[in-house]
C-alpha atoms as a PDB file:
ATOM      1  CA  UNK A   1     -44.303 -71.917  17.574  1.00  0.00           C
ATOM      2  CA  UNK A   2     -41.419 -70.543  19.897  1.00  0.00           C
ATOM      3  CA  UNK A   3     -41.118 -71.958  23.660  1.00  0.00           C
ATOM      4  CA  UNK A   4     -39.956 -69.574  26.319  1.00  0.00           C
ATOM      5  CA  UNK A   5     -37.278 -71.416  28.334  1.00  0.00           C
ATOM      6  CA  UNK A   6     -37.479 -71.072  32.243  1.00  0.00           C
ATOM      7  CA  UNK A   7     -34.251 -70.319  33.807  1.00  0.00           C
ATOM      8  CA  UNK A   8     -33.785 -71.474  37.215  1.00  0.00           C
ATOM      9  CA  UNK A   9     -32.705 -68.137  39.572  1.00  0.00           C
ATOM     10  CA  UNK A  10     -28.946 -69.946  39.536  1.00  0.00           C
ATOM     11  CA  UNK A  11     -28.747 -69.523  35.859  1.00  0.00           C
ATOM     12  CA  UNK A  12     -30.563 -65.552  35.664  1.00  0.00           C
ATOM     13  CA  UNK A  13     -28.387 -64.547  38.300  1.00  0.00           C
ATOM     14  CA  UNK A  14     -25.071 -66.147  36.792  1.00  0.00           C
ATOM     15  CA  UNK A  15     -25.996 -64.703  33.222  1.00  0.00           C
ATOM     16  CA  UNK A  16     -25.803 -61.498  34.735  1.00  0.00           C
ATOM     17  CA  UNK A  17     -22.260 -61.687  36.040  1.00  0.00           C
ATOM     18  CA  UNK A  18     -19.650 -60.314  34.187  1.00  0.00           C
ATOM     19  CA  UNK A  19     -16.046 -62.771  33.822  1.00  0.00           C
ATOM     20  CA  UNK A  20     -14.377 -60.688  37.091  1.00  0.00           C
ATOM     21  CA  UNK A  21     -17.564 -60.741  39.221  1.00  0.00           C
ATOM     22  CA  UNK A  22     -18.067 -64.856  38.465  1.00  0.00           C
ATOM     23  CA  UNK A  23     -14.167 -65.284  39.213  1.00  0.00           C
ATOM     24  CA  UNK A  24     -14.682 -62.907  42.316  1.00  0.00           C
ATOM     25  CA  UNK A  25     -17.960 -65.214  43.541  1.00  0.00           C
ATOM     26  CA  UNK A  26     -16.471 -68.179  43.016  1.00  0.00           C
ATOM     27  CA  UNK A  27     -13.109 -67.530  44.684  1.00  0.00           C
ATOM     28  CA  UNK A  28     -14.897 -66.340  47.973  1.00  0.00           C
ATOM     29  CA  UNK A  29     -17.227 -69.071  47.809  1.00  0.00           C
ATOM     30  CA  UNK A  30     -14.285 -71.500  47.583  1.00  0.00           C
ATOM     31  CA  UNK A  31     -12.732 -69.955  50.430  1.00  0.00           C
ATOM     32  CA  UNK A  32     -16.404 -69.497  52.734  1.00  0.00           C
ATOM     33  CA  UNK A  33     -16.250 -73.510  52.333  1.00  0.00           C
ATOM     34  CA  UNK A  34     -12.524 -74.761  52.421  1.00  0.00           C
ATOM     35  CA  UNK A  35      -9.143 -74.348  53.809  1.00  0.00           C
ATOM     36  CA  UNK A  36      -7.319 -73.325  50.668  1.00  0.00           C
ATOM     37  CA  UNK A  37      -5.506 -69.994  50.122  1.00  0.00           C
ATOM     38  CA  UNK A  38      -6.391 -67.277  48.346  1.00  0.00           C
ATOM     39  CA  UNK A  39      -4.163 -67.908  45.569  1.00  0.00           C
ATOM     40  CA  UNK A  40      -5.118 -71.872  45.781  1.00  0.00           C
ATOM     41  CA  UNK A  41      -9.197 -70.507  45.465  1.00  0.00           C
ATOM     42  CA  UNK A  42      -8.384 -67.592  42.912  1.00  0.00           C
ATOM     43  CA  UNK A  43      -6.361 -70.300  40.740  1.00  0.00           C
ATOM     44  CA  UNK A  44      -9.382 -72.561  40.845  1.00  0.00           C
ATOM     45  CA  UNK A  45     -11.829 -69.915  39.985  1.00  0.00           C
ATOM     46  CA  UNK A  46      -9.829 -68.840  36.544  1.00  0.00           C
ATOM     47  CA  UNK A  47     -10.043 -72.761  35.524  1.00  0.00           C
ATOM     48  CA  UNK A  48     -13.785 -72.974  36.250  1.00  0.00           C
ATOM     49  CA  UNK A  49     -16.456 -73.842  33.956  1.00  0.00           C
ATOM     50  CA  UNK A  50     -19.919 -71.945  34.434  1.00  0.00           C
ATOM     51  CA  UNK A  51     -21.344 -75.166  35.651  1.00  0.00           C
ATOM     52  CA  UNK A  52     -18.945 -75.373  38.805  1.00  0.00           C
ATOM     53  CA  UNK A  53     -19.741 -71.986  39.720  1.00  0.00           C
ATOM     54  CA  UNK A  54     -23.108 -73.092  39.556  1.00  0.00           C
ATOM     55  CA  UNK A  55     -22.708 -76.325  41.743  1.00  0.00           C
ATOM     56  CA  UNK A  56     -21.083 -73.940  43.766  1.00  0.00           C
ATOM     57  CA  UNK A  57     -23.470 -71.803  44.389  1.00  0.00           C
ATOM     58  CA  UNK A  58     -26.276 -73.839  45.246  1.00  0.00           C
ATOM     59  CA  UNK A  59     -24.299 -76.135  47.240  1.00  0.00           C
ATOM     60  CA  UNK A  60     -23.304 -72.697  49.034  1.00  0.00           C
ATOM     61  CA  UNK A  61     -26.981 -71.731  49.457  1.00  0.00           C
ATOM     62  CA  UNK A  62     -28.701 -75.331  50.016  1.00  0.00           C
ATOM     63  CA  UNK A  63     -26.427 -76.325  52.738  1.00  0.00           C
ATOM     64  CA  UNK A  64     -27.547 -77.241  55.847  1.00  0.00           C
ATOM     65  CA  UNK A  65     -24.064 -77.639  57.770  1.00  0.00           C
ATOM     66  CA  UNK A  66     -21.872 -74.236  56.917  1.00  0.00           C
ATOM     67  CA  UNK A  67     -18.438 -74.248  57.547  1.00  0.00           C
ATOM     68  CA  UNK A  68     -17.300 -72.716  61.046  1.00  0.00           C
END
């Protein structure tokens, strides 16, 4: 018998991303929550592994103290 694995909403939405739009998400969502540059965030985002961008993301969303 076959068992349907639940994705969480992280994982749906990230499946759907294309290479540029993950890059894209996770280089603003570097810069929405530090003080690095763009190039410093973009560099970061091209060495990321799904699973960052993940961490990312719900850290981004789950966060009770946003940066200013």
């Amino acid at each position: 018998m076959f068992f349907r694995q639940n994705k969480s909403p992280f994982d749906s939405f990230l499946d759907s991303l294309t290479y540029w739009q993950k890059k894209n998400l996770y280089t603003v969502l570097q810069l929405g929550q530090t003080n690095l540059s763009y190039e410093e965030a973009d560099y970061k985002a091209i060495i990321a592994k799904d699973e960052d961008l993940r961490f990312l993301l719900e850290k981004t969303l789950n966060s009770p103290d946003p940066k200013m």
